[in-house]
C-alpha atoms as a PDB file:
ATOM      1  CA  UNK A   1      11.984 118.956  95.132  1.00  0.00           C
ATOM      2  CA  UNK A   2      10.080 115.883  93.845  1.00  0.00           C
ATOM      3  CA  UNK A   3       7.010 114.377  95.803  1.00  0.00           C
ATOM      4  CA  UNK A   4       8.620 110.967  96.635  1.00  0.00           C
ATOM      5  CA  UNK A   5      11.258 113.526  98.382  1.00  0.00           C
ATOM      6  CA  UNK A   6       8.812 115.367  99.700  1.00  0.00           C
ATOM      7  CA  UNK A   7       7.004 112.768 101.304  1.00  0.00           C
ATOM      8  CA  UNK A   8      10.303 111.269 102.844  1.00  0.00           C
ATOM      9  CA  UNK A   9      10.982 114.638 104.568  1.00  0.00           C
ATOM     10  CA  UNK A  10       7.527 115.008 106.047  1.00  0.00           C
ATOM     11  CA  UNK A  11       7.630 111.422 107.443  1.00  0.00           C
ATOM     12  CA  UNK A  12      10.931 112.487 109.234  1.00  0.00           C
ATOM     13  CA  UNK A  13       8.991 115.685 110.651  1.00  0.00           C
ATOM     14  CA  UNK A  14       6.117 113.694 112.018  1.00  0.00           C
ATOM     15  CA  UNK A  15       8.470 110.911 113.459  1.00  0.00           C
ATOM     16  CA  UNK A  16       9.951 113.857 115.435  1.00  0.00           C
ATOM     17  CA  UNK A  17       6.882 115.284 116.277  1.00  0.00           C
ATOM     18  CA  UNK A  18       6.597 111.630 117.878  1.00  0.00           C
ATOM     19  CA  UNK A  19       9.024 111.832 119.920  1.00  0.00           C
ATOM     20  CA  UNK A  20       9.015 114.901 121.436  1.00  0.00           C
ATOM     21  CA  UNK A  21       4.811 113.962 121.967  1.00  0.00           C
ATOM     22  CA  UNK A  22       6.652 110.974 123.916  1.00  0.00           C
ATOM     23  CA  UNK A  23       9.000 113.547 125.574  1.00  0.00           C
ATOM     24  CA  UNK A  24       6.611 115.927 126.711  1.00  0.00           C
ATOM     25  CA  UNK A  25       4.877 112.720 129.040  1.00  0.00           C
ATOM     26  CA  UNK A  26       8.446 112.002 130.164  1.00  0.00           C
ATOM     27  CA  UNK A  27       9.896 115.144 131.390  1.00  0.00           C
ATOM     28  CA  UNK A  28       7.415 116.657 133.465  1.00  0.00           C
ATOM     29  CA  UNK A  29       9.878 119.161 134.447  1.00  0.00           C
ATOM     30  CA  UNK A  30      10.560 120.508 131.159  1.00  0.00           C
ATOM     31  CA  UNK A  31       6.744 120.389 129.731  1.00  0.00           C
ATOM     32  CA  UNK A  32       7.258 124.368 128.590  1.00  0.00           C
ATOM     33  CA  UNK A  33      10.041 123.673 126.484  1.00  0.00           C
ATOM     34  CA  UNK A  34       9.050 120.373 124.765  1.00  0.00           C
ATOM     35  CA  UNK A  35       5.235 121.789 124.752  1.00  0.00           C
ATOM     36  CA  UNK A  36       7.162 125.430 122.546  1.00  0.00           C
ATOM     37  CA  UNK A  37       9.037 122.513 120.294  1.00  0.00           C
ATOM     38  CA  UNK A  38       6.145 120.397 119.496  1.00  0.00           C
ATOM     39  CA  UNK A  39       4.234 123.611 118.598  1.00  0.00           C
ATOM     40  CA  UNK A  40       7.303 124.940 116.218  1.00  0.00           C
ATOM     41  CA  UNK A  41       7.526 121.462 114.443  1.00  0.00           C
ATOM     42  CA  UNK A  42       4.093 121.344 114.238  1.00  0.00           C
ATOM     43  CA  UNK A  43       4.303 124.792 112.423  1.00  0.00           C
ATOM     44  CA  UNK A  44       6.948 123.265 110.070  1.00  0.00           C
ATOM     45  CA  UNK A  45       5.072 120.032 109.360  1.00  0.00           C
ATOM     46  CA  UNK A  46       1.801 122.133 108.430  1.00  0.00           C
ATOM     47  CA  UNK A  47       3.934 124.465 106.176  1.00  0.00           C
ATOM     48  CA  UNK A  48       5.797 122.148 104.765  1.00  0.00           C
ATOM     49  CA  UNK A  49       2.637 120.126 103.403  1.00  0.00           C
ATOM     50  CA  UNK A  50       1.470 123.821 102.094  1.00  0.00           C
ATOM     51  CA  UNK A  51       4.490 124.222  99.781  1.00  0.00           C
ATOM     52  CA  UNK A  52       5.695 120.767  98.810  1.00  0.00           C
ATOM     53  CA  UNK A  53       2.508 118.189  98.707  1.00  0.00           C
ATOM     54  CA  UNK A  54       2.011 119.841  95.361  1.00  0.00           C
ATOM     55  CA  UNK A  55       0.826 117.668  92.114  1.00  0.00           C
ATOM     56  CA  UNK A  56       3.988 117.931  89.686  1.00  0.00           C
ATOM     57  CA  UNK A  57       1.447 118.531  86.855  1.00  0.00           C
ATOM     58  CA  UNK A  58      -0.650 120.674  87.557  1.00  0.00           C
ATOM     59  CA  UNK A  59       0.229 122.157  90.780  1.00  0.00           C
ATOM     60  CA  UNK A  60      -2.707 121.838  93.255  1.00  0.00           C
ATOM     61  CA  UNK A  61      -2.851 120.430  96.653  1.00  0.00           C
ATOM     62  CA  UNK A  62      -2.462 116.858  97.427  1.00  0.00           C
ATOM     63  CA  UNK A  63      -4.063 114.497  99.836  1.00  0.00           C
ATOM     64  CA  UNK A  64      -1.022 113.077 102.075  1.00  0.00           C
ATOM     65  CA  UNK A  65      -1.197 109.141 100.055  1.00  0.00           C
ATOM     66  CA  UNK A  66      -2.911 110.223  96.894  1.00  0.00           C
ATOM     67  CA  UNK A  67      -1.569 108.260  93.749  1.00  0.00           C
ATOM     68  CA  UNK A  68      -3.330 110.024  91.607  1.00  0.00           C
ATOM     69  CA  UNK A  69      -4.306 113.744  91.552  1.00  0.00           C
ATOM     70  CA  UNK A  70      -7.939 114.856  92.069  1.00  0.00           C
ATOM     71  CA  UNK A  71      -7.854 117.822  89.914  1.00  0.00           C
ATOM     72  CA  UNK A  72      -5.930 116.659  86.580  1.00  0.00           C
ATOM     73  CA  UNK A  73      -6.258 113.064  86.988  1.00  0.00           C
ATOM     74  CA  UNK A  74      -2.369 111.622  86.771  1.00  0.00           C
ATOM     75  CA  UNK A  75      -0.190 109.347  88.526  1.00  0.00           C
ATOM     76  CA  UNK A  76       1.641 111.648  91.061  1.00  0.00           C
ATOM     77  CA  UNK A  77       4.316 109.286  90.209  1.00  0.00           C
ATOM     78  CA  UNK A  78       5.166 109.786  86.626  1.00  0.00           C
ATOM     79  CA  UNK A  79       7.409 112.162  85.433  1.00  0.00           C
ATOM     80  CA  UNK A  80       6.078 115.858  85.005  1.00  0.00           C
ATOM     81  CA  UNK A  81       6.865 117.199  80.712  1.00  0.00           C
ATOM     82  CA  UNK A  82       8.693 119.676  80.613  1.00  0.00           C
ATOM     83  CA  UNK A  83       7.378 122.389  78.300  1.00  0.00           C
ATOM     84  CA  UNK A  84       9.523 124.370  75.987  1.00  0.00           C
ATOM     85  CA  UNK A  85      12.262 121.471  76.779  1.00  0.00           C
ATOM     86  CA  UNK A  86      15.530 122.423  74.329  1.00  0.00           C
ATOM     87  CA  UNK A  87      17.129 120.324  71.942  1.00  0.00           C
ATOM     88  CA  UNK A  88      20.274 118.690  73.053  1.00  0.00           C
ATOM     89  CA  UNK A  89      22.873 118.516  70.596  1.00  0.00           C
END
C-alpha cells in the first residue's frame, strides 16, 4: 500500500471516529455500545498509523503531514527504487 493510500484510509477511520464521538452525545441510551466502538476504532486508527505511515524509502515512522522524511531526507511523495529491479525484455 502506498502512503497517499494510506493516508486516504486513515482519514476515513478518523471521520468515523467522528461520528460515532457525535453518536455517543446523541444516544444516551446506548453510551456502552458506541463508548466499546469508539474504543475498537480507536484501536484500528492507532494500529493502522503503526504499520502503514511508513517512509517508502527507508522505512521509519512518519509524522501524520510530513512531506519529507526526518530520517533519510526525501519527498514521501516520489517514487521508492526498486533494488535488484529485472530487465524487461
Amino acid at each position: 500500500m502506498n502512503l497517499k493510500t494510506a493516508r486516504k484510509i486513515s482519514d476515513v477511520i478518523y471521520l468515523v471516529e467522528i461520528g460515532l464521538v457525535m453518536l455517543f452525545f446523541i444516544l444516551k441510551q446506548y453510551r456502552t455500545y458506541v463508548s466499546a466502538a469508539i474504543f475498537v476504532v480507536l484501536m484500528v486508527y492507532f494500529l493502522f498509523g503503526v504499520k502503514f505511515m511508513r517512509c517508502p524509502h527507508c522505512g521509519k515512522r512518519l509524522r501524520r503531514y510530513d512531506e519529507k522524511c526526518r530520517h533519510c531526507g526525501r519527498s514521501v511523495d516520489a517514487e521508492p527504487k526498486i533494488r535488484n529491479q529485472k530487465k524487461q525484455v
